[in-house]
N, C-alpha and C. Protein backbone atom coordinates (compact mmCIF):
# COMPACT_ATOMS: atom_id res chain seq x y z
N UNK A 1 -37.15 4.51 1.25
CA UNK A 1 -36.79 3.22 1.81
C UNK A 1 -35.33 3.17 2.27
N UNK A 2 -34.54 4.51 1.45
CA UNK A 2 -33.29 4.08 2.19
C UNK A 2 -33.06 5.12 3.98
N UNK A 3 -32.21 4.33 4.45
CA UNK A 3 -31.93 4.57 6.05
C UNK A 3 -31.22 6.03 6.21
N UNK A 4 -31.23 7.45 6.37
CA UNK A 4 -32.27 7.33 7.77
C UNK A 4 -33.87 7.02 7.64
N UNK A 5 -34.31 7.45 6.39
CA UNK A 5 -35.47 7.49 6.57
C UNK A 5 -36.07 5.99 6.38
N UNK A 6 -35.79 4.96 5.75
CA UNK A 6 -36.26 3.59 5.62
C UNK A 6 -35.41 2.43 6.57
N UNK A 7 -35.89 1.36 6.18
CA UNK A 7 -34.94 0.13 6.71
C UNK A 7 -33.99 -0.35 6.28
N UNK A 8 -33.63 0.43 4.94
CA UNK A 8 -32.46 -0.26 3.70
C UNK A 8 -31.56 0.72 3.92
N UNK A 9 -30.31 0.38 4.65
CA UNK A 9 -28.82 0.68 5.06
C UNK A 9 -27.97 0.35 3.50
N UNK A 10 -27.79 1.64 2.98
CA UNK A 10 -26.59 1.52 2.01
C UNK A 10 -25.71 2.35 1.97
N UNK A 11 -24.26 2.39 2.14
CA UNK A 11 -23.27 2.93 2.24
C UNK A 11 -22.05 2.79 1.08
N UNK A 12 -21.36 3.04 0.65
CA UNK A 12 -19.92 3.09 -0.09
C UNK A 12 -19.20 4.20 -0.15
N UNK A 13 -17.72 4.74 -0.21
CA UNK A 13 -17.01 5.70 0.10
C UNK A 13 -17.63 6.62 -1.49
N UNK A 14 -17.76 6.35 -2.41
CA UNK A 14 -18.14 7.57 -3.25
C UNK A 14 -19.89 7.23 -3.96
N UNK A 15 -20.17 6.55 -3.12
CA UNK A 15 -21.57 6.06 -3.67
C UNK A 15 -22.55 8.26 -3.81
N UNK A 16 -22.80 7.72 -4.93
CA UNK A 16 -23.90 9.33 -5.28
C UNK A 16 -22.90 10.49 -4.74
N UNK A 17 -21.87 10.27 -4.85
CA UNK A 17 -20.71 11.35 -4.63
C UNK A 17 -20.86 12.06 -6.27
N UNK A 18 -21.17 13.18 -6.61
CA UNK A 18 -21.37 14.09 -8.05
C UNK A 18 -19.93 13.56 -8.24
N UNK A 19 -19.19 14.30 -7.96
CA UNK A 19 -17.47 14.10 -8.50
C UNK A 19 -17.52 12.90 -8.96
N UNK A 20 -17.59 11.78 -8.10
CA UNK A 20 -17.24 10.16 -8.35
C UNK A 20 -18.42 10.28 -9.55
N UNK A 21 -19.73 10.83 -9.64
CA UNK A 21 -20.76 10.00 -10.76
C UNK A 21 -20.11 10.52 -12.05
N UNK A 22 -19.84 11.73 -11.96
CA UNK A 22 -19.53 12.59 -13.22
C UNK A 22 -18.19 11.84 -13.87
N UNK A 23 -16.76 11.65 -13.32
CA UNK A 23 -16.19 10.61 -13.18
C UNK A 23 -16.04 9.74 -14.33
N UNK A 24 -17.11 9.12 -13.60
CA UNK A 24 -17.61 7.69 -14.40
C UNK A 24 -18.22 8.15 -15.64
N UNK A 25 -19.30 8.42 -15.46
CA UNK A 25 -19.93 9.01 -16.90
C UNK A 25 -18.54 9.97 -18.02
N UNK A 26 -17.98 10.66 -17.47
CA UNK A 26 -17.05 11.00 -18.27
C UNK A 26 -15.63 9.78 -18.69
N UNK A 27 -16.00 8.89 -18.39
CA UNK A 27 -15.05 7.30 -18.28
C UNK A 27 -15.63 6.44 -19.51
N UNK A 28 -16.49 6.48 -19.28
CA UNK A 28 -17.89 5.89 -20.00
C UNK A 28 -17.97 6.62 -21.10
N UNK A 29 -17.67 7.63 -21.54
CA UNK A 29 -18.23 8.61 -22.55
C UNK A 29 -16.57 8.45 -23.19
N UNK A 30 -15.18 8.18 -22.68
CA UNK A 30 -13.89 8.28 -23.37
C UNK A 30 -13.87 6.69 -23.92
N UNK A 31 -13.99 6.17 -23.25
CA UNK A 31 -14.06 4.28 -23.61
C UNK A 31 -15.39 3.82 -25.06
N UNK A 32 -16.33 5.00 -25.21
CA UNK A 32 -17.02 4.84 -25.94
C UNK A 32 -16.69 5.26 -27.02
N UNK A 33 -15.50 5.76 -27.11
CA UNK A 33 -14.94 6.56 -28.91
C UNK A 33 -14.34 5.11 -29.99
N UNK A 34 -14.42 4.98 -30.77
CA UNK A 34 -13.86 4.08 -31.91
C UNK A 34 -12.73 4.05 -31.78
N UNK A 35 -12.33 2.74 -31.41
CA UNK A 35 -10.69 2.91 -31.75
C UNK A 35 -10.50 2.63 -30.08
N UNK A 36 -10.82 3.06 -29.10
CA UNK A 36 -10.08 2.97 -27.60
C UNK A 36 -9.90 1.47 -27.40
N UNK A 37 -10.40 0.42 -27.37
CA UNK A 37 -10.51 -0.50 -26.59
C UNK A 37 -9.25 -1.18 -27.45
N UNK A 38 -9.07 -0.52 -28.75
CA UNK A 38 -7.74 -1.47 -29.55
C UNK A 38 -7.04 -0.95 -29.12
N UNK A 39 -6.68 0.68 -28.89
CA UNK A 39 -5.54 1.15 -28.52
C UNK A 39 -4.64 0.56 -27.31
N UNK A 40 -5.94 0.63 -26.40
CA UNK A 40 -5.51 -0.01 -25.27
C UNK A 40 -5.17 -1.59 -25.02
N UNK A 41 -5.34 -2.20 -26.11
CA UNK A 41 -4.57 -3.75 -26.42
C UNK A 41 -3.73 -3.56 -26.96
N UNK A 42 -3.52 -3.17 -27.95
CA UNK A 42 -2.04 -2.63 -28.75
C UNK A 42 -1.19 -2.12 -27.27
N UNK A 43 -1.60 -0.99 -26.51
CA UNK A 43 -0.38 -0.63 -25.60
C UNK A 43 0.19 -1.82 -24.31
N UNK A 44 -0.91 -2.70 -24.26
CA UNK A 44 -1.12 -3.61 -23.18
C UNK A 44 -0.09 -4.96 -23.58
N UNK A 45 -0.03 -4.89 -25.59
CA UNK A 45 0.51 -5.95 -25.62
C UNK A 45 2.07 -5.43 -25.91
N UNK A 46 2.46 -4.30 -26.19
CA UNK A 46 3.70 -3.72 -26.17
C UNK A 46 4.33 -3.77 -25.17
N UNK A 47 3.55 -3.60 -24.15
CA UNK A 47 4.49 -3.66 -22.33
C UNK A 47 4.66 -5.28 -22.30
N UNK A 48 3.54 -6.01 -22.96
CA UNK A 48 3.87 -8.05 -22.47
C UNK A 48 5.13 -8.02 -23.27
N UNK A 49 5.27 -7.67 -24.11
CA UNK A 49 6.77 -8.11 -25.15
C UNK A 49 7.39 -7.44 -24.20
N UNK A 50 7.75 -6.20 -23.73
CA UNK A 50 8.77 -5.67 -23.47
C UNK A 50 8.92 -6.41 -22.03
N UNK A 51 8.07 -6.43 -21.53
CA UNK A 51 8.76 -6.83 -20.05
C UNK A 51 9.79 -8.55 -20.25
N UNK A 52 8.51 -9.68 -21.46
CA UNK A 52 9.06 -10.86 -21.31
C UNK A 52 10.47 -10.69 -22.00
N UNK A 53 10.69 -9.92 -22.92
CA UNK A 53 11.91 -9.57 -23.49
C UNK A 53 12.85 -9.16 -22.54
N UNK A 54 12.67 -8.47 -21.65
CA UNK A 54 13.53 -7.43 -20.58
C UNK A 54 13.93 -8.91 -19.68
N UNK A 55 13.07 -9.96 -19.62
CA UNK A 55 13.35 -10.64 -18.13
C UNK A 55 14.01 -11.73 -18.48
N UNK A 56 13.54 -12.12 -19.87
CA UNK A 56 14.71 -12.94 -20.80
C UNK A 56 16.31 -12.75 -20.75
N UNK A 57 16.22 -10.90 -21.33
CA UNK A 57 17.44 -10.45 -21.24
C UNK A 57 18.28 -10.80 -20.19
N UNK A 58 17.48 -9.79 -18.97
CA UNK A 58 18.35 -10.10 -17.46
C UNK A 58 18.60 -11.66 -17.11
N UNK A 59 17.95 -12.05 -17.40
CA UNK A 59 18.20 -13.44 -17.00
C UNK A 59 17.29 -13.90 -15.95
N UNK A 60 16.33 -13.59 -16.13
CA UNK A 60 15.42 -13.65 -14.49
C UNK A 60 13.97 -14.71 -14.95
N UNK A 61 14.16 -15.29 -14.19
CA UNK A 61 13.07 -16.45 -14.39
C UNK A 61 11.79 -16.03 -13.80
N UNK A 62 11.26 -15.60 -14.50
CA UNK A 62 9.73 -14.74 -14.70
C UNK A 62 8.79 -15.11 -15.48
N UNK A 63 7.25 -15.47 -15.13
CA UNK A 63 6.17 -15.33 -15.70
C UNK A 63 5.13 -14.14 -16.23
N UNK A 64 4.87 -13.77 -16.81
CA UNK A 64 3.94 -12.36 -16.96
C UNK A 64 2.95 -13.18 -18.10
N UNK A 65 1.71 -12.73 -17.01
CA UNK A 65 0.63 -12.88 -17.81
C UNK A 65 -0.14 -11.45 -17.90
N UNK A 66 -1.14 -11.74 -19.50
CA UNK A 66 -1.83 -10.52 -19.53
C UNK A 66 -2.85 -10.93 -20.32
N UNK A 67 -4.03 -10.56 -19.75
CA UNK A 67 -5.23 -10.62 -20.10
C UNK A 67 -6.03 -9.35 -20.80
N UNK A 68 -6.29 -8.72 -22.07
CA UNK A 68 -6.82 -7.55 -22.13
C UNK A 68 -5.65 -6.82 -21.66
N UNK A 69 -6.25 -6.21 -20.92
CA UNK A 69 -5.39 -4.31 -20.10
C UNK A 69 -4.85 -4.53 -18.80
N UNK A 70 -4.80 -5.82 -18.38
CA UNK A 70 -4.78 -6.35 -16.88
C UNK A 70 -3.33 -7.50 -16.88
N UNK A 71 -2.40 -7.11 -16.35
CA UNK A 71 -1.69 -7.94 -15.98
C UNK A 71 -0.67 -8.08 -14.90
N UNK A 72 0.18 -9.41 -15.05
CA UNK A 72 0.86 -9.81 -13.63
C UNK A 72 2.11 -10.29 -14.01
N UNK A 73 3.01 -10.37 -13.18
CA UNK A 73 4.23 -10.73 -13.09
C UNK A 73 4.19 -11.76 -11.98
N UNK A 74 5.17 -13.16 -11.85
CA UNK A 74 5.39 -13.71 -10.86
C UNK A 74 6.72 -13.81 -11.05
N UNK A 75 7.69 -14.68 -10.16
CA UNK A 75 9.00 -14.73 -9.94
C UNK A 75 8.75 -16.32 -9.84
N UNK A 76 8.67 -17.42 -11.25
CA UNK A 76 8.53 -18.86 -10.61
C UNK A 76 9.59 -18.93 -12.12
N UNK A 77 9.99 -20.35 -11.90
CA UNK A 77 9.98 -21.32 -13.46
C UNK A 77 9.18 -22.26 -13.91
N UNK A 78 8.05 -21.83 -13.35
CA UNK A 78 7.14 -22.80 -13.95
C UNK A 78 5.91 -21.99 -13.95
N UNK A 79 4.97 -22.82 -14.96
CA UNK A 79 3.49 -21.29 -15.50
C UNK A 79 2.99 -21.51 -14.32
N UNK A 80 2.36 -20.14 -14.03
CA UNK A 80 1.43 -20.23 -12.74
C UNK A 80 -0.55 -20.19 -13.25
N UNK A 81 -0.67 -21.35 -13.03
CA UNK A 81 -1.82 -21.70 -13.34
C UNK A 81 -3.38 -21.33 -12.66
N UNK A 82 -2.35 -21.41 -11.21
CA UNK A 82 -4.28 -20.91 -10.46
C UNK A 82 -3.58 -20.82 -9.00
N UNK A 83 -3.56 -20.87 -7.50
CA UNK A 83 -3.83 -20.84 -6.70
C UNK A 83 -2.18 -21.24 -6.28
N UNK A 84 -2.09 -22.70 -6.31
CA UNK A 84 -0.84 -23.28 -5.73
C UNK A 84 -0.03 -22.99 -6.09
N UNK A 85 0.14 -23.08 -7.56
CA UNK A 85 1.05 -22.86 -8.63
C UNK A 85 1.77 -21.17 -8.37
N UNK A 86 0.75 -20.33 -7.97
CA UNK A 86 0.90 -18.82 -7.45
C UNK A 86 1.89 -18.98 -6.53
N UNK A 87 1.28 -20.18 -5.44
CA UNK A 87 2.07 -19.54 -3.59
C UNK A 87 3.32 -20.27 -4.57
N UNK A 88 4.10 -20.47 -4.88
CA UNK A 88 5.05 -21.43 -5.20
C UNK A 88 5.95 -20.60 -5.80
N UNK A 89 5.77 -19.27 -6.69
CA UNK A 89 6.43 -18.27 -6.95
C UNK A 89 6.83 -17.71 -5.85
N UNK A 90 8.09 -17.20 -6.34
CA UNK A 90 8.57 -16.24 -5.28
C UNK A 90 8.96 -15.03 -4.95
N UNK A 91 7.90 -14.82 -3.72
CA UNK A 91 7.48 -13.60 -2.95
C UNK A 91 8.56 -12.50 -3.19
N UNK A 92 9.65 -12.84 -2.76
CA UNK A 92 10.46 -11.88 -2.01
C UNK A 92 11.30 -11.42 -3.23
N UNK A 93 11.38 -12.61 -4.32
CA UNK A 93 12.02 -11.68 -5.61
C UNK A 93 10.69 -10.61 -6.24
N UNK A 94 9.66 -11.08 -5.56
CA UNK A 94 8.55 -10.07 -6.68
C UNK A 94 8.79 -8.50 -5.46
N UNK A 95 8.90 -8.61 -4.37
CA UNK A 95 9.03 -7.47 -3.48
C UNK A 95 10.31 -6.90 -3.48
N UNK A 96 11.46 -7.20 -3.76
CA UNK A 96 12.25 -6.10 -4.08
C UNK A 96 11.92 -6.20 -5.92
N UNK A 97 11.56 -6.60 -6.45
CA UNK A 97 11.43 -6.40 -8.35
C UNK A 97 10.38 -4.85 -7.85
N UNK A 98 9.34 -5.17 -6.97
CA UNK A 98 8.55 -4.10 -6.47
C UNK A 98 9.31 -2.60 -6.21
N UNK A 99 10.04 -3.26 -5.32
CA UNK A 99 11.08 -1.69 -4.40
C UNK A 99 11.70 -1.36 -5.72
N UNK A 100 12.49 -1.83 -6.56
CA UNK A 100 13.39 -1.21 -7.28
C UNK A 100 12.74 -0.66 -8.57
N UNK A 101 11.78 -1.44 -8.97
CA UNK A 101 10.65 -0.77 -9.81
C UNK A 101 10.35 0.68 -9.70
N UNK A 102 9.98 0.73 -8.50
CA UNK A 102 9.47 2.15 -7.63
C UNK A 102 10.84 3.25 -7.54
N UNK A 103 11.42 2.57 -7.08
CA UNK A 103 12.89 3.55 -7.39
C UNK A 103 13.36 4.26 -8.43
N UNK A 104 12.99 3.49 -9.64
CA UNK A 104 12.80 3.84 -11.01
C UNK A 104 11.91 4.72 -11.40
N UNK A 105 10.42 5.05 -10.61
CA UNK A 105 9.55 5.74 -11.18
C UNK A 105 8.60 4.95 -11.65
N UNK A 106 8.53 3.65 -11.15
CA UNK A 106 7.36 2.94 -12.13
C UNK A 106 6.51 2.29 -10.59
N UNK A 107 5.28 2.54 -10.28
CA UNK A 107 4.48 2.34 -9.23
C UNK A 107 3.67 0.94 -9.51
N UNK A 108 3.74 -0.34 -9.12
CA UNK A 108 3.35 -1.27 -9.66
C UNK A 108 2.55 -1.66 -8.46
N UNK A 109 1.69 -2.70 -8.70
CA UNK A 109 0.80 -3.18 -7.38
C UNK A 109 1.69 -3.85 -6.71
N UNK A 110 1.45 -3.51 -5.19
CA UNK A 110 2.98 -4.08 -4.31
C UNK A 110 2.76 -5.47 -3.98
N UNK A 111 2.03 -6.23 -4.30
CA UNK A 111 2.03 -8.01 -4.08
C UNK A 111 2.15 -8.46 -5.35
N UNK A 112 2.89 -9.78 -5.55
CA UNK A 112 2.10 -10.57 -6.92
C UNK A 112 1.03 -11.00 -7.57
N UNK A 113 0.32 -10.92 -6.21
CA UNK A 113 -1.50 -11.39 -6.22
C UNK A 113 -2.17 -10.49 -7.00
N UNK A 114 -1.69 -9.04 -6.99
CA UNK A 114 -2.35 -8.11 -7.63
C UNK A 114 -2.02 -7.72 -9.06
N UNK A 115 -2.99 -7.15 -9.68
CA UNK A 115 -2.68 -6.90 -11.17
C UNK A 115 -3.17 -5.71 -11.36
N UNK A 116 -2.02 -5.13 -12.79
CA UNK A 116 -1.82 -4.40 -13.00
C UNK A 116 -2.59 -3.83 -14.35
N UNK A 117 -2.86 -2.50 -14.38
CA UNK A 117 -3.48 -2.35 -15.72
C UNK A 117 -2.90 -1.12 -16.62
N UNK A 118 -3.05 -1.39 -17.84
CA UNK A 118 -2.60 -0.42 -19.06
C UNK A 118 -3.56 0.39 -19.11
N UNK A 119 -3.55 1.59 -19.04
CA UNK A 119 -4.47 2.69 -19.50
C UNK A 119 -4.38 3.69 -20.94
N UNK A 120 -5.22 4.60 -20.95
CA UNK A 120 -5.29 5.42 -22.34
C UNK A 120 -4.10 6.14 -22.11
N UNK A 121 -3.50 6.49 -20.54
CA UNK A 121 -3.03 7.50 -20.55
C UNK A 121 -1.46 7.20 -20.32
N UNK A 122 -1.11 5.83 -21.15
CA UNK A 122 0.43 5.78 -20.33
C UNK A 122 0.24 5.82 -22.30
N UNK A 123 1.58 6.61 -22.56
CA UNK A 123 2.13 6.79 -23.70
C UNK A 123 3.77 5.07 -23.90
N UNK A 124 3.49 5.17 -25.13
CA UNK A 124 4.51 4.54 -25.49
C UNK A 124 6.18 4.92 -24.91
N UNK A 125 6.26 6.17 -24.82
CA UNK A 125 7.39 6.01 -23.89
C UNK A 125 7.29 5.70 -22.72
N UNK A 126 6.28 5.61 -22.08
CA UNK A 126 5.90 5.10 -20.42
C UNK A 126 6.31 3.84 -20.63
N UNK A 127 5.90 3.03 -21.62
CA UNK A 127 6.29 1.34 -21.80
C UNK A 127 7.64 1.46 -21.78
N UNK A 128 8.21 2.08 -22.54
CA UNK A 128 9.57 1.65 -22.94
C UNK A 128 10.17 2.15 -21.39
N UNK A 129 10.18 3.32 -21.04
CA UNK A 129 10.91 3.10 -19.63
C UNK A 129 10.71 2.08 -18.45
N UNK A 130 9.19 1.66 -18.54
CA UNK A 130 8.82 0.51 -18.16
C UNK A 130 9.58 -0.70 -17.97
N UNK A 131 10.07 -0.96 -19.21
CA UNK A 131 10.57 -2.02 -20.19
C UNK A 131 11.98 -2.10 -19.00
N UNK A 132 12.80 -0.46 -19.41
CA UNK A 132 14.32 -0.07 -19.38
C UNK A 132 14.51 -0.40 -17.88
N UNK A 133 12.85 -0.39 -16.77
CA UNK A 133 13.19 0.04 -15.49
C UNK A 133 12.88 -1.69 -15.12
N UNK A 134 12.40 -2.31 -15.31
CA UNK A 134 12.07 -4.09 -15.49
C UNK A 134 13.65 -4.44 -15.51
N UNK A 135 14.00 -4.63 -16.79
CA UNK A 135 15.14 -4.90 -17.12
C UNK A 135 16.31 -4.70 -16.12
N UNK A 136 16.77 -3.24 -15.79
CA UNK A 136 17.72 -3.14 -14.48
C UNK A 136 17.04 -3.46 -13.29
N UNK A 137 15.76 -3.72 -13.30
CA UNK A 137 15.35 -4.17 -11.80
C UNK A 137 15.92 -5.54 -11.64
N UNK A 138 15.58 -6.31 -12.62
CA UNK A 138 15.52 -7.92 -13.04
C UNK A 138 17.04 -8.13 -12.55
N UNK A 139 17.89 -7.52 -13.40
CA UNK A 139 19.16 -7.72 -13.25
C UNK A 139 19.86 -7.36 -11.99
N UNK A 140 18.87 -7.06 -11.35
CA UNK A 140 19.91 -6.79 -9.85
C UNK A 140 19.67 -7.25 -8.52
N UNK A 141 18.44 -8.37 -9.22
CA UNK A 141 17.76 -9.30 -8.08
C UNK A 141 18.24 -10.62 -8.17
C-alpha cells in the first residue's frame, strides 16, 4: 500500500533508515537502565542553580525555566508565562548571550523560543563551565 507501489505517500529524512532505527533502539535500550532518568534530573537541576546563580551574580535580569531535561533562558524582568509574556523579553540580549556563549564553547539553541536539553553525556564539569561561560557572557551584555 505504500507508494511506489500503493496510494499511501510516506516520506521522512531517516524514516526505516537501519542507522537512524538502530539509533533509537540503542537510545531506548540506555534510557531503560535504573537510575538514568534521575541522573539526568539531578544534572538538569545543577545547570538551573548554576545558571540562576551565574545571572544573579552578573547582574543580568534573566528568567530560566526548566522542565525535566528541557530548558530556556529569556532576557525579561518579569516571569514569562506563555506567548506575550515571551515576545516581551529581550531578543537581542538573548542573541549576543547566544554569540558569546558560543565563543566560550557552549552551543545553545540560537533563539529564545527554543529549548535546550541536558543529556547523559554532558558531565558535571560541562555544567560548571557552562555555569563559568553564562556568567562572563551575562556580564558583558
Amino acid at each position: 500500500m505504500v507508494s511506489p507501489e500503493g496510494p499511501v505517500y510516506q516520506a521522512g529524512t531517516l524514516s526505516g533508515n537501519p542507522l537512524a532505527m538502530t539509533a533509537g533502539i540503542e537510545t531506548i535500550k540506555e534510557l531503560s537502565r535504573p537510575g538514568v532518568y534521575r541522573a539526568i534530573e539531578q544534572k538538569s537541576a545543577m545547570l538551573e542553580e548554576g545558571l540562576k546563580d551565574a545571572a544573579k551574580k552578573a547582574g543580568g535580569k534573566t528568567r530560566f525555566y526548566r522542565a525535566g531535561s528541557m530548558f530556556c533562558t529569556y532576557f525579561s524582568d518579569v516571569d514569562v508565562m506563555d506567548y506575550t509574556t515571551a515576545k516581551k523579553a529581550d531578543a537581542g540580549k538573548f542573541s549576543r548571550f547566544f554569540s558569546r556563549m558560543l565563543e566560550r564553547g557552549v552551543n545553545l539553541a540560537p533563539s529564545q523560543y527554543e529549548a535546550g536539553f541536558m543529556s547523559l553525556a554532558h558531565s558535571a564539569r560541562d555544567i560548571d563551565a557552562t555555569v563559568k561561560a553564562a556568567y562572563e557572557s551575562i556580564k558583558k551584555i
